[in-house]
N, C-alpha and C. Protein backbone atom coordinates (compact mmCIF):
# COMPACT_ATOMS: atom_id res chain seq x y z
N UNK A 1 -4.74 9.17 1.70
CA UNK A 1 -3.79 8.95 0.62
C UNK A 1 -2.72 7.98 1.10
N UNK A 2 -2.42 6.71 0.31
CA UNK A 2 -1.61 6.04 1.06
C UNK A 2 -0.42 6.36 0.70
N UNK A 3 -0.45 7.08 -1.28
CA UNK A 3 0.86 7.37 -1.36
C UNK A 3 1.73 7.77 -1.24
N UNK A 4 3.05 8.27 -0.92
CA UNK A 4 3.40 9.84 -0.13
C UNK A 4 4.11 10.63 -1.36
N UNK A 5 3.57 11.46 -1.87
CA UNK A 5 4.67 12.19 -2.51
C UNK A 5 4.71 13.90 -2.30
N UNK A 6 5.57 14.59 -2.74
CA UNK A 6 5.96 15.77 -1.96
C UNK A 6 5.16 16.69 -2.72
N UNK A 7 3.76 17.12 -2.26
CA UNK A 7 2.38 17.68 -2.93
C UNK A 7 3.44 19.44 -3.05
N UNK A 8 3.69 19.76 -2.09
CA UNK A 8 4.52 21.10 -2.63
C UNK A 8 5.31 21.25 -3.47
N UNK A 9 6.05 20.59 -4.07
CA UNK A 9 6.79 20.81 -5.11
C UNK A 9 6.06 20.45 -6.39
N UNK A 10 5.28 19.47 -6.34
CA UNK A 10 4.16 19.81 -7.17
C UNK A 10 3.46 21.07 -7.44
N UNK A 11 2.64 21.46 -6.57
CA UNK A 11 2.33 23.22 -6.48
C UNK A 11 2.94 24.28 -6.75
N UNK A 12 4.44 23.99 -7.07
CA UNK A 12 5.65 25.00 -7.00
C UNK A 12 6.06 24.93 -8.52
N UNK A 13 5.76 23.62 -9.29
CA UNK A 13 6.14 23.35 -10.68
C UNK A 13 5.20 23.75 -11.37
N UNK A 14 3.95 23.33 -11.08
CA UNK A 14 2.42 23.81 -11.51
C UNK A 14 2.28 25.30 -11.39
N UNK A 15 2.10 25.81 -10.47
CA UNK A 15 1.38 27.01 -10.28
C UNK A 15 1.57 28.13 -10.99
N UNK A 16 0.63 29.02 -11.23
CA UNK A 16 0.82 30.11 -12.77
C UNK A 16 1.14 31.58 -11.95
N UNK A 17 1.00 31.50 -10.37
CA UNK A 17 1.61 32.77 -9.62
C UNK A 17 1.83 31.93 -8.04
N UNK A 18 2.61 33.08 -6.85
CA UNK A 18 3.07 32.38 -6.28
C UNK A 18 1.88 32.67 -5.30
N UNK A 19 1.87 31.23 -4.29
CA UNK A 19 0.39 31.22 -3.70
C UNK A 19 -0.50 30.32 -4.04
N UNK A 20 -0.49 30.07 -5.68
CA UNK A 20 -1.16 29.45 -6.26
C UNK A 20 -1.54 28.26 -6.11
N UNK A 21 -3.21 27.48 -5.47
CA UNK A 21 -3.40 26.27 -5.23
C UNK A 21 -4.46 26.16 -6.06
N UNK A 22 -4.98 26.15 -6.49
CA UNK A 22 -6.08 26.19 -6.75
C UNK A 22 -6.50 26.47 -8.07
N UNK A 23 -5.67 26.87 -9.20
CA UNK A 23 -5.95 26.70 -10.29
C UNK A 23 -5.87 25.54 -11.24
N UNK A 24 -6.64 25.09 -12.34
CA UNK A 24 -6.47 23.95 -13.05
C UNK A 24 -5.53 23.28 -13.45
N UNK A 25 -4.27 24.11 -13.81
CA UNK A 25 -2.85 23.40 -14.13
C UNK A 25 -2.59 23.01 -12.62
N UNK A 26 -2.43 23.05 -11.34
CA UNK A 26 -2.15 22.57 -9.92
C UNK A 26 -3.14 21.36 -9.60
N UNK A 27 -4.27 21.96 -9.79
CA UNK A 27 -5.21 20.21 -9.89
C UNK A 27 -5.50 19.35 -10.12
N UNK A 28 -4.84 19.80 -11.82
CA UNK A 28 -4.88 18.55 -12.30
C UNK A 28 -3.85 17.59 -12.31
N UNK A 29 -2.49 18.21 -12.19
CA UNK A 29 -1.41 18.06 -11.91
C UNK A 29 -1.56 16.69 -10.77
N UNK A 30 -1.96 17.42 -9.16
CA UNK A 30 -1.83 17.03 -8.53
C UNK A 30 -2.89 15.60 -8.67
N UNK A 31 -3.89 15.64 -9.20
CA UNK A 31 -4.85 14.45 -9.21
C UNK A 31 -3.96 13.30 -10.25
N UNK A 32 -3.36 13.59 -11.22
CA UNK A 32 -2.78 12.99 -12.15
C UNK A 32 -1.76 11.95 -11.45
N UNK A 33 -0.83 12.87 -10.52
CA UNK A 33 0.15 12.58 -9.91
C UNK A 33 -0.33 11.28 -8.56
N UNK A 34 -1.12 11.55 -8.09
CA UNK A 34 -1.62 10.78 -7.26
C UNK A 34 -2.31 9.80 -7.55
N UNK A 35 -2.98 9.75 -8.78
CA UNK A 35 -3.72 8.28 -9.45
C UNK A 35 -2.60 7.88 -10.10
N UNK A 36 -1.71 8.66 -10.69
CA UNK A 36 -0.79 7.38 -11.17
C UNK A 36 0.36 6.93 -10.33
N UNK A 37 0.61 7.68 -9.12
CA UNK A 37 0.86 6.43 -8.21
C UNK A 37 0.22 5.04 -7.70
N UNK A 38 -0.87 5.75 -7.46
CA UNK A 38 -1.59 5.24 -6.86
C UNK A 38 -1.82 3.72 -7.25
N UNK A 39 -1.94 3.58 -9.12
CA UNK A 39 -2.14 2.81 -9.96
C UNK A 39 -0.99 1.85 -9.93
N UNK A 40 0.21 2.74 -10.10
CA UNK A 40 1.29 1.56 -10.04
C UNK A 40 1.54 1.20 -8.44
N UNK A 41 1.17 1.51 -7.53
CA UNK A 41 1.38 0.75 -6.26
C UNK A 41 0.34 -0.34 -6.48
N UNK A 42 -0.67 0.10 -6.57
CA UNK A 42 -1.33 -1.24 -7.11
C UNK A 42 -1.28 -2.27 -7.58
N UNK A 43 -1.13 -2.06 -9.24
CA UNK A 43 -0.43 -3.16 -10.05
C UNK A 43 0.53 -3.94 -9.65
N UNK A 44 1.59 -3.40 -8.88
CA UNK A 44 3.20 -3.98 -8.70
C UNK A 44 2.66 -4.41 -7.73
N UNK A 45 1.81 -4.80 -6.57
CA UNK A 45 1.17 -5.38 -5.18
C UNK A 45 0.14 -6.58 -6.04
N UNK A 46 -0.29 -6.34 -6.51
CA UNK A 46 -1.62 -6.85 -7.06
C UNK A 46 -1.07 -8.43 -8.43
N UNK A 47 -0.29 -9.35 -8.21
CA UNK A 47 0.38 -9.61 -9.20
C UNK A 47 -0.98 -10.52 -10.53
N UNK A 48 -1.94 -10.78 -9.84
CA UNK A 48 -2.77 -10.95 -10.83
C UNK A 48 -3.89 -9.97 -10.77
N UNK A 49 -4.25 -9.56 -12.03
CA UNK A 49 -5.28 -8.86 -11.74
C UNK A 49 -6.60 -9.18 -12.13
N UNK A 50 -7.63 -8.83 -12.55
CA UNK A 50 -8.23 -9.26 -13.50
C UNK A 50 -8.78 -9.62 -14.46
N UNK A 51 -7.89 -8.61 -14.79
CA UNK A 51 -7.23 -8.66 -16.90
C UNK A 51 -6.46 -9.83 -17.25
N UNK A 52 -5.48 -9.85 -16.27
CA UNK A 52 -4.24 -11.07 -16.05
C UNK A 52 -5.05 -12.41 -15.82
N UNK A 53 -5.92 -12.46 -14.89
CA UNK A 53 -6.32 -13.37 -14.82
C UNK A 53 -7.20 -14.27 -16.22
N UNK A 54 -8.34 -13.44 -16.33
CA UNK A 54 -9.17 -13.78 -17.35
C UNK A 54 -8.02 -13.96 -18.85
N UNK A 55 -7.10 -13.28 -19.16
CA UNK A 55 -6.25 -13.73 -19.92
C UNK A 55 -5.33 -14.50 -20.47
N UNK A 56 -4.94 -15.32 -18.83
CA UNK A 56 -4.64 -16.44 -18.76
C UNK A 56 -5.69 -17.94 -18.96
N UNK A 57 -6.94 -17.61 -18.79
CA UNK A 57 -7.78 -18.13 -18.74
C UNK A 57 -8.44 -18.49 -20.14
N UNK A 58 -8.03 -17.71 -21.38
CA UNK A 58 -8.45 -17.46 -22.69
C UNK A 58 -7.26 -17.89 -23.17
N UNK A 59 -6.17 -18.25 -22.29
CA UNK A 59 -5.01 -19.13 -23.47
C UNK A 59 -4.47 -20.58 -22.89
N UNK A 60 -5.91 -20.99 -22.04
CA UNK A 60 -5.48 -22.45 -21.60
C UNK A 60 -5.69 -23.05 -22.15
């Protein structure tokens, strides 16, 4: 994971008892949380992409 974010307090907002890792509101949570970092570290690094590109390419 390159992104860092604080996975326990995630687990602590999510979870439906205490202990709780492993149920669907915590997983999905946590997968959500981590692709959409993940996505915008990307994008904001990435300044063309290949949407950007080809789009520029359709209004020359």
């Amino acid at each position: 994971m390159s992104a860092s974010f604080d996975k326990q307090a995630i687990i602590k907002e999510y979870a439906l008892s205490e202990g709780d890792t492993g149920s669907p509101e915590v997983q999905v949570a946590l997968l959500t949380y981590f692709l959409l970092t993940e996505l915008t570290t990307s994008l904001s690094t990435s300044r063309l992409t290949r949407a950007t590109t080809t789009a520029e390419e359709d209004f020359s």
